[in-house]
C-alpha atoms as a PDB file:
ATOM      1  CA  UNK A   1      97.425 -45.750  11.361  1.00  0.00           C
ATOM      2  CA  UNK A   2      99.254 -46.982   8.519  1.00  0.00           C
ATOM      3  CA  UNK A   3     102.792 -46.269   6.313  1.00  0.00           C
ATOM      4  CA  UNK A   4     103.698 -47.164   2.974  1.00  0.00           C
ATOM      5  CA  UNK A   5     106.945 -48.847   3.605  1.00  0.00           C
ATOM      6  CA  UNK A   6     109.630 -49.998   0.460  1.00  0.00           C
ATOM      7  CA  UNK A   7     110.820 -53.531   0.810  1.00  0.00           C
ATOM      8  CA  UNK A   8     113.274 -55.007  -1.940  1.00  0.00           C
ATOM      9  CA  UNK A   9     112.172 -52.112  -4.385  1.00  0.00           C
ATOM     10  CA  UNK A  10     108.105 -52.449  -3.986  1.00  0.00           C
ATOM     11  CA  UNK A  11     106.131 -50.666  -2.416  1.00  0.00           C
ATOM     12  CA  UNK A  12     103.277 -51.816   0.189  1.00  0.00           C
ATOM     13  CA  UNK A  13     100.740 -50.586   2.311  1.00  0.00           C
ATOM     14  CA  UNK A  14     101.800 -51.369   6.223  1.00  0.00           C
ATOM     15  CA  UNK A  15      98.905 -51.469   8.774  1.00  0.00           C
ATOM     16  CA  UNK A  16      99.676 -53.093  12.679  1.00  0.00           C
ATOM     17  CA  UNK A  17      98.345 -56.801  12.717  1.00  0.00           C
ATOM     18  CA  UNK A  18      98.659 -57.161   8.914  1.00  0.00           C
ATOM     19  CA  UNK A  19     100.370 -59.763   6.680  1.00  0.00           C
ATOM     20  CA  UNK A  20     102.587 -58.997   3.508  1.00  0.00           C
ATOM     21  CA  UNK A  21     103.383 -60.960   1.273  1.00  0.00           C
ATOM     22  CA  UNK A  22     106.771 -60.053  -0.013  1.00  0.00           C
ATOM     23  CA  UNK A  23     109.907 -60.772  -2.009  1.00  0.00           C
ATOM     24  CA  UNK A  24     111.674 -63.918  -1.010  1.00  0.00           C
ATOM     25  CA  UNK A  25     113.875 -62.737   2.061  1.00  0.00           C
ATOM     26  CA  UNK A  26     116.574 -64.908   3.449  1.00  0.00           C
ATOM     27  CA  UNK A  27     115.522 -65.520   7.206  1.00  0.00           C
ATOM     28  CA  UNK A  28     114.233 -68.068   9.197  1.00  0.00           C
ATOM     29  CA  UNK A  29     110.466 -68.162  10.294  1.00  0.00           C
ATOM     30  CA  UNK A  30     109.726 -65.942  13.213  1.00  0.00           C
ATOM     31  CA  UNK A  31     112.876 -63.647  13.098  1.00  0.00           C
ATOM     32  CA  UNK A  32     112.137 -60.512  13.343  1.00  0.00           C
ATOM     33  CA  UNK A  33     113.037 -58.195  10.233  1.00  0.00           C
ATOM     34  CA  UNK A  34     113.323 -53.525  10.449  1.00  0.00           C
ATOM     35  CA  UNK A  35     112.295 -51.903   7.385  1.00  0.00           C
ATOM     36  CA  UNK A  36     112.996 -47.973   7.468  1.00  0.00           C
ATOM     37  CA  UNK A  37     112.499 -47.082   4.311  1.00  0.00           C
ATOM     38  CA  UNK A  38     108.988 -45.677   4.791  1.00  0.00           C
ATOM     39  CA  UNK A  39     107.614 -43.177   2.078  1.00  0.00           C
ATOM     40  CA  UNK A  40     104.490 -41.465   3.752  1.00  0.00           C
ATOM     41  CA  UNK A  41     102.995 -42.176   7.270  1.00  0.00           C
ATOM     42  CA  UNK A  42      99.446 -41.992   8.039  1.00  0.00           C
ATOM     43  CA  UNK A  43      98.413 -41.271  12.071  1.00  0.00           C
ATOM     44  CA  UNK A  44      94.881 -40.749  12.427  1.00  0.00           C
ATOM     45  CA  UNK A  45      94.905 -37.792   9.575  1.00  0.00           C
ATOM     46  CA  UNK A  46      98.248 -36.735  10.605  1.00  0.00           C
ATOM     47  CA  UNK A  47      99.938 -37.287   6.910  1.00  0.00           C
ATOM     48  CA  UNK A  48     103.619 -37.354   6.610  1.00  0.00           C
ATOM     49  CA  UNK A  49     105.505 -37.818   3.176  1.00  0.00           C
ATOM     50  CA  UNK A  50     108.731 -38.319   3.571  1.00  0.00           C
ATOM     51  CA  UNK A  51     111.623 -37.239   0.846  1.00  0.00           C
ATOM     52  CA  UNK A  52     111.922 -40.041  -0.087  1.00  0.00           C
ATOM     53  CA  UNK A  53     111.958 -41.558   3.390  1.00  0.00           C
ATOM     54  CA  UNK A  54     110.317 -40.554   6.318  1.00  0.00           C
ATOM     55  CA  UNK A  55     113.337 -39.752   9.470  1.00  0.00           C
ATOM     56  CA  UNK A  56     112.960 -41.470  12.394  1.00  0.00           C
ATOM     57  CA  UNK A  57     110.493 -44.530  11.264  1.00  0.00           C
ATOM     58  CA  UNK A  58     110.688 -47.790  11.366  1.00  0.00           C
ATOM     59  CA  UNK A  59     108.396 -51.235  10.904  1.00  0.00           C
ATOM     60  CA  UNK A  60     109.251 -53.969  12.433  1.00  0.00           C
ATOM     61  CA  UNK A  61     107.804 -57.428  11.687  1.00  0.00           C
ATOM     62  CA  UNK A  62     108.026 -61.107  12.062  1.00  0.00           C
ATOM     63  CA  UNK A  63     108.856 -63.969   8.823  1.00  0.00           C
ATOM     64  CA  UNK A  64     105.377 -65.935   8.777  1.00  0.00           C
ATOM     65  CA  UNK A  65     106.159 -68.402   6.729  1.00  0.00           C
ATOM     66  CA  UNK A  66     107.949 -68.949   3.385  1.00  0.00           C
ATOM     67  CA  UNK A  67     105.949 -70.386   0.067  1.00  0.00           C
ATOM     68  CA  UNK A  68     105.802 -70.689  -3.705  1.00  0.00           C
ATOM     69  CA  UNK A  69     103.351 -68.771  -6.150  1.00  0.00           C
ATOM     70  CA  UNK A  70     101.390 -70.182  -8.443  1.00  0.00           C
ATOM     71  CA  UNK A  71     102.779 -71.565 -11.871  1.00  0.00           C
ATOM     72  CA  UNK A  72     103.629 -68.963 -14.696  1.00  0.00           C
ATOM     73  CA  UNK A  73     103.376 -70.592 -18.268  1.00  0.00           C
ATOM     74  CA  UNK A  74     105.742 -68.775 -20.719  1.00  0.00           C
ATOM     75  CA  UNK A  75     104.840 -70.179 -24.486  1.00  0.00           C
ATOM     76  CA  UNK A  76     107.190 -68.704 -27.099  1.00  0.00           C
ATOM     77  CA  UNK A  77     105.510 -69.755 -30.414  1.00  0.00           C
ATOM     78  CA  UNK A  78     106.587 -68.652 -34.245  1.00  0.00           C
ATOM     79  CA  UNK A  79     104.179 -69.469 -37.240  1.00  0.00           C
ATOM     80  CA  UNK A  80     105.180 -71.555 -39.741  1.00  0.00           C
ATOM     81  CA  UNK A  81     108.698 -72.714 -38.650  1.00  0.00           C
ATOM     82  CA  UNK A  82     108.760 -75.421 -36.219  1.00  0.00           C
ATOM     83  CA  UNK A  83     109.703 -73.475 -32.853  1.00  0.00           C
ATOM     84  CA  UNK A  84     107.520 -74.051 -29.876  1.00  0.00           C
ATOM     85  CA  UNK A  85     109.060 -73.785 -26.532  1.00  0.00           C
ATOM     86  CA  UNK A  86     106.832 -74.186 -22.760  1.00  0.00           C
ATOM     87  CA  UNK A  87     108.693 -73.008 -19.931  1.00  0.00           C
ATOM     88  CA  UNK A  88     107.000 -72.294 -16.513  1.00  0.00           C
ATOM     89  CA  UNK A  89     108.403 -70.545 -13.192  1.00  0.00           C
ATOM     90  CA  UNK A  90     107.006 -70.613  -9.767  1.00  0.00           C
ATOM     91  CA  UNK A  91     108.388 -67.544  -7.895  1.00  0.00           C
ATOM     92  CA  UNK A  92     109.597 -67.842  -4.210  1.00  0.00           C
ATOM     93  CA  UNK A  93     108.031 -65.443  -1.539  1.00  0.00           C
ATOM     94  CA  UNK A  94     107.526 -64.585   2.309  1.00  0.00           C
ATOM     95  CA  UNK A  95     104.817 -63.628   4.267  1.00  0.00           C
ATOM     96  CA  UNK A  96     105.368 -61.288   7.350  1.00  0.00           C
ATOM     97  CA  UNK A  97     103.250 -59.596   9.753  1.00  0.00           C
ATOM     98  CA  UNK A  98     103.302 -56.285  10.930  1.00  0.00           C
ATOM     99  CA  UNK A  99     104.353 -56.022  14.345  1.00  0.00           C
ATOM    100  CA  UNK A 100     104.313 -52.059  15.154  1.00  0.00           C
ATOM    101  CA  UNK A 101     105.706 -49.032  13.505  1.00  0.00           C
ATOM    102  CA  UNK A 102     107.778 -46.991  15.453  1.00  0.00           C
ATOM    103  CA  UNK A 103     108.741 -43.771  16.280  1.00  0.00           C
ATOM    104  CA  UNK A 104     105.740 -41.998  15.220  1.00  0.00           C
END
């Protein structure tokens, strides 16, 4: 069984026992965090697309841990003239794990 569940405006596949690695989400490791904004809902074959959400559905899952991706390089460069500017970003994220989906 899975669902395809919208968190912070993406969208990612939710199985039970699995780990997502998400947006950054303000809460402290091992709180536990309800999504119900699930699009479609797989159960054994059973399909269920939801417009756009599926009534009545929930995940629920626990904050993992929080961490940093790796280092973006932005180079803005133009020929000729002197400009040359290096600026890099590391963007913040969370893992969580699955803990069940309800109400199916």
């Amino acid at each position: 069984m899975y669902a395809l569940v919208e968190i912070l405006g993406k969208q990612y596949k939710a199985e039970k026992d699995s780990i997502l690695k998400i947006d950054n989400v303000d809460a402290e490791t091992g709180s536990v965090l309800e999504f119900d904004s699930v699009l479609l809902l797989n159960n054994d074959g059973k399909v269920k697309v939801g417009t756009p959400y599926v009534k009545g559905v929930k995940i629920t899952t626990t904050v993992e841990d929080h961490k940093k991706d790796k280092k973006v390089t932005i180079i803005k460069f133009k020929r000729r003239k002197g400009y040359r500017r290096k600026q890099g970003h590391r963007q913040n994220f969370t893992y969580v794990k699955v803990n069940e989906i309800a109400g199916v």
